[in-house]
Structures are given as structure tokens and as C-alpha cells.
Protein backbone atom coordinates (compact mmCIF):
# COMPACT_ATOMS: atom_id res chain seq x y z
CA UNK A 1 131.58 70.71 34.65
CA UNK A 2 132.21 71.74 38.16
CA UNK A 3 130.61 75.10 39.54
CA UNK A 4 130.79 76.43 42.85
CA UNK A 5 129.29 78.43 44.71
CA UNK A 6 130.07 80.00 48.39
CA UNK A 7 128.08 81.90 50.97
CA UNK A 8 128.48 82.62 54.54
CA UNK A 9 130.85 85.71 54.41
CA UNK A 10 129.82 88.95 55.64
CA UNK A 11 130.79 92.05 58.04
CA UNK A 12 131.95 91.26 61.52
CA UNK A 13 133.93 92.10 64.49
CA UNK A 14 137.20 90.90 65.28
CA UNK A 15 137.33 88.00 67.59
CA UNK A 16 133.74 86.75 66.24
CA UNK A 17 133.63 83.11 64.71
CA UNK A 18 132.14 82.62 60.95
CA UNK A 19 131.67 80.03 58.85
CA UNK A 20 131.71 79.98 55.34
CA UNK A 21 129.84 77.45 52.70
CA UNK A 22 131.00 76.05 49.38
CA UNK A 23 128.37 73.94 47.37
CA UNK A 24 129.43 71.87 44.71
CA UNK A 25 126.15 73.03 42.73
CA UNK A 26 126.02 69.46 39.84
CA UNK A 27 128.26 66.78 42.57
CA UNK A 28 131.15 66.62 39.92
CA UNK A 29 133.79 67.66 42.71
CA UNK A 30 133.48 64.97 45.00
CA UNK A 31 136.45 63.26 44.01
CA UNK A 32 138.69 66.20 44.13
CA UNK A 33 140.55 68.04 46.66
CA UNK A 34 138.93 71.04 47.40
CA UNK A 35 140.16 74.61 49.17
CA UNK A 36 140.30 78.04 49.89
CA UNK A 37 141.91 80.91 48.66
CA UNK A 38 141.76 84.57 49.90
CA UNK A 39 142.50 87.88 48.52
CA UNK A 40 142.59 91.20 50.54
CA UNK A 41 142.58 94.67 48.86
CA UNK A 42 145.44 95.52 46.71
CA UNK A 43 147.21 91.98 47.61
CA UNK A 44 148.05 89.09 45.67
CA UNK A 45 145.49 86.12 46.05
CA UNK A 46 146.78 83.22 48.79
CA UNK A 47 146.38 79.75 49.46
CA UNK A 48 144.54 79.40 53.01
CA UNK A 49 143.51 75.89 53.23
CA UNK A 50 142.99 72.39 51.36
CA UNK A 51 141.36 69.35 52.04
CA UNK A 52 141.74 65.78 49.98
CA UNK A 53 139.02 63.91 48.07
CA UNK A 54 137.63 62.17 51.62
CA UNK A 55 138.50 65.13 54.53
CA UNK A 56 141.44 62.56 56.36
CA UNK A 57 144.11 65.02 54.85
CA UNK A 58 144.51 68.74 55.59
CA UNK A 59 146.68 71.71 55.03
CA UNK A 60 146.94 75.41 56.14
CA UNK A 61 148.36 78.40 55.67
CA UNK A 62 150.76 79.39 58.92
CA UNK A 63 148.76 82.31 59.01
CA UNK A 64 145.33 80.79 60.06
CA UNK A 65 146.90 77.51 61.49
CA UNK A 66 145.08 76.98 64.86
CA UNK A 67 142.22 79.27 63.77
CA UNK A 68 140.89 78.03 60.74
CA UNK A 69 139.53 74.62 60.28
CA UNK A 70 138.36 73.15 56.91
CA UNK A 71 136.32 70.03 56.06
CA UNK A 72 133.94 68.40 53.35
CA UNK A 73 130.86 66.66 53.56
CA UNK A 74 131.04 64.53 50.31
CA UNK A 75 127.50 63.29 51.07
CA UNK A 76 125.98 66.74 50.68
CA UNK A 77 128.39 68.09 47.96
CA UNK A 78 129.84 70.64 50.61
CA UNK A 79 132.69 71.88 52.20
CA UNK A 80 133.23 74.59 54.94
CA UNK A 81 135.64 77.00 56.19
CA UNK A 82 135.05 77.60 60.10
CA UNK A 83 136.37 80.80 61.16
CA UNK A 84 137.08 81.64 64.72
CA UNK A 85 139.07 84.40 66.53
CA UNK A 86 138.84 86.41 63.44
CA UNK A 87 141.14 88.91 62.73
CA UNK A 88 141.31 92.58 60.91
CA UNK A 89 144.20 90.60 58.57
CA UNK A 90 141.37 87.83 57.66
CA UNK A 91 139.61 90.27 55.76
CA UNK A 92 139.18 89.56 51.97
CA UNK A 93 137.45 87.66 48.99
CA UNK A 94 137.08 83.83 49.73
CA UNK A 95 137.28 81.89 46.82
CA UNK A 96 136.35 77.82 47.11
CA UNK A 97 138.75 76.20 44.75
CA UNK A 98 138.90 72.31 43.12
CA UNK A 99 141.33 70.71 41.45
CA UNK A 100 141.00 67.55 39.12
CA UNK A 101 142.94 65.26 41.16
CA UNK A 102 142.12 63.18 44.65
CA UNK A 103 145.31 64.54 46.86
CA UNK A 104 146.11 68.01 47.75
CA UNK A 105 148.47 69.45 45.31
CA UNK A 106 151.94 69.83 46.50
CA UNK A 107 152.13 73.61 45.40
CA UNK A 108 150.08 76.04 47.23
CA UNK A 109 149.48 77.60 43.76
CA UNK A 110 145.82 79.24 42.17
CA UNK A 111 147.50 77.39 39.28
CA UNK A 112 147.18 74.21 41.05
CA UNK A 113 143.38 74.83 41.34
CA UNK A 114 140.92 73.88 38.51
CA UNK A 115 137.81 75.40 39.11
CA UNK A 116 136.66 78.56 41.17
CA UNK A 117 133.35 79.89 42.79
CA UNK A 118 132.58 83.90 42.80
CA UNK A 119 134.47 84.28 46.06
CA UNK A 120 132.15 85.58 49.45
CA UNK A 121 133.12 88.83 51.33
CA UNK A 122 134.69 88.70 54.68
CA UNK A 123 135.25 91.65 56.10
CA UNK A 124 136.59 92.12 60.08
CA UNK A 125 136.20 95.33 62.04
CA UNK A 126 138.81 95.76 64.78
């Protein structure tokens, strides 16, 4: 069973780097490729970022392309969102997502995704 769990999110100006935490709480997503999703209030959920089952493939939204960067640390069971030059529009629930298979799924789909943590606030103040 996978579970994860993310912290890191919180309130902060806009501009302001953040970085945000997902554990893979029992090491049974190591093999997987692993992501982000984000929903703001009274929008659909979106794909933001993905990473494969070792970090040497990534992919990204246009929207955060530049500003976002994700990567894994398969020794610790972790990966991580770093957020910089945050935005008002970056606001929202992020979710850490897994899928069961190695390579990032071709659709940028929640359907594509497996398992899900709580999600972690972000909210920026312009």
C-alpha cells in the first residue's frame, strides 16, 4: 500500500521561494513515477509536475516551467517541489501523486495517478 504524505505549504508573499515535502510514509513508491497536482478554489484539479522512478526524467506544466523544479530522493523515500518566484496564480491544494508504473505517464491526467496524499495549502499574497 502506498501512502503519502506532504508538508511544507503555507501562507506567503508573492515572489517568496517554498518548498514543499512528499514522504512516501512504508517505501512502496520508490519504483514509481511520482508528481504533483494542484487545485485552486472553484477550479478543476491540474497536473503541475512529474518525475520518473530514478529523477533523470521530468515534466512540467507551461505554467510553472522555469519556476518550479521537482525531484526525488529514492534513498529517503522523498520527493520535493521547490517553489520560487511564487505567484498569486500558484495558490491552491498540492496533492503528491504516484502511479504504479516506472515512466511518467503520457497523459497529464489525475486518472493517470494511483495514489494521493491529503494535499498541503499554498497560499500567495500579492
Amino acid at each position: 500500500q502506498v501512502q503519502l504524505a506532504e508538508s511544507g505549504g503555507g501562507l506567503v508573499q508573492a515572489g517568496v521561494s517554498l518548498r514543499l515535502s512528499c514522504a512516501d510514509l512504508q517505501r512502496t513508491a520508490t519504483d514509481y513515477a511520482m508528481g504533483w497536482f494542484r487545485q485552486a478554489p472553484g477550479k478543476e484539479r491540474e497536473f503541475v509536475a512529474a518525475i520518473n522512478w530514478n529523477g533523470d526524467s521530468t515534466e512540467y506544466a507551461d505554467s510553472v516551467k522555469g519556476r518550479l523544479t521537482i525531484s526525488r530522493d529514492r534513498a529517503k523515500a522523498m520527493m520535493y517541489l521547490q517553489m520560487s518566484n511564487l505567484k498569486s496564480e500558484d495558490t491552491g491544494v498540492y496533492y503528491c501523486v504516484a502511479a504504479q508504473r516506472m515512466s511518467i505517464p503520457v497523459m497529464r491526467a489525475s486518472e493517470e495517478y494511483h495514489y494521493w496524499g491529503q494535499g498541503t495549502q499554498v497560499t500567495v499574497s500579492s
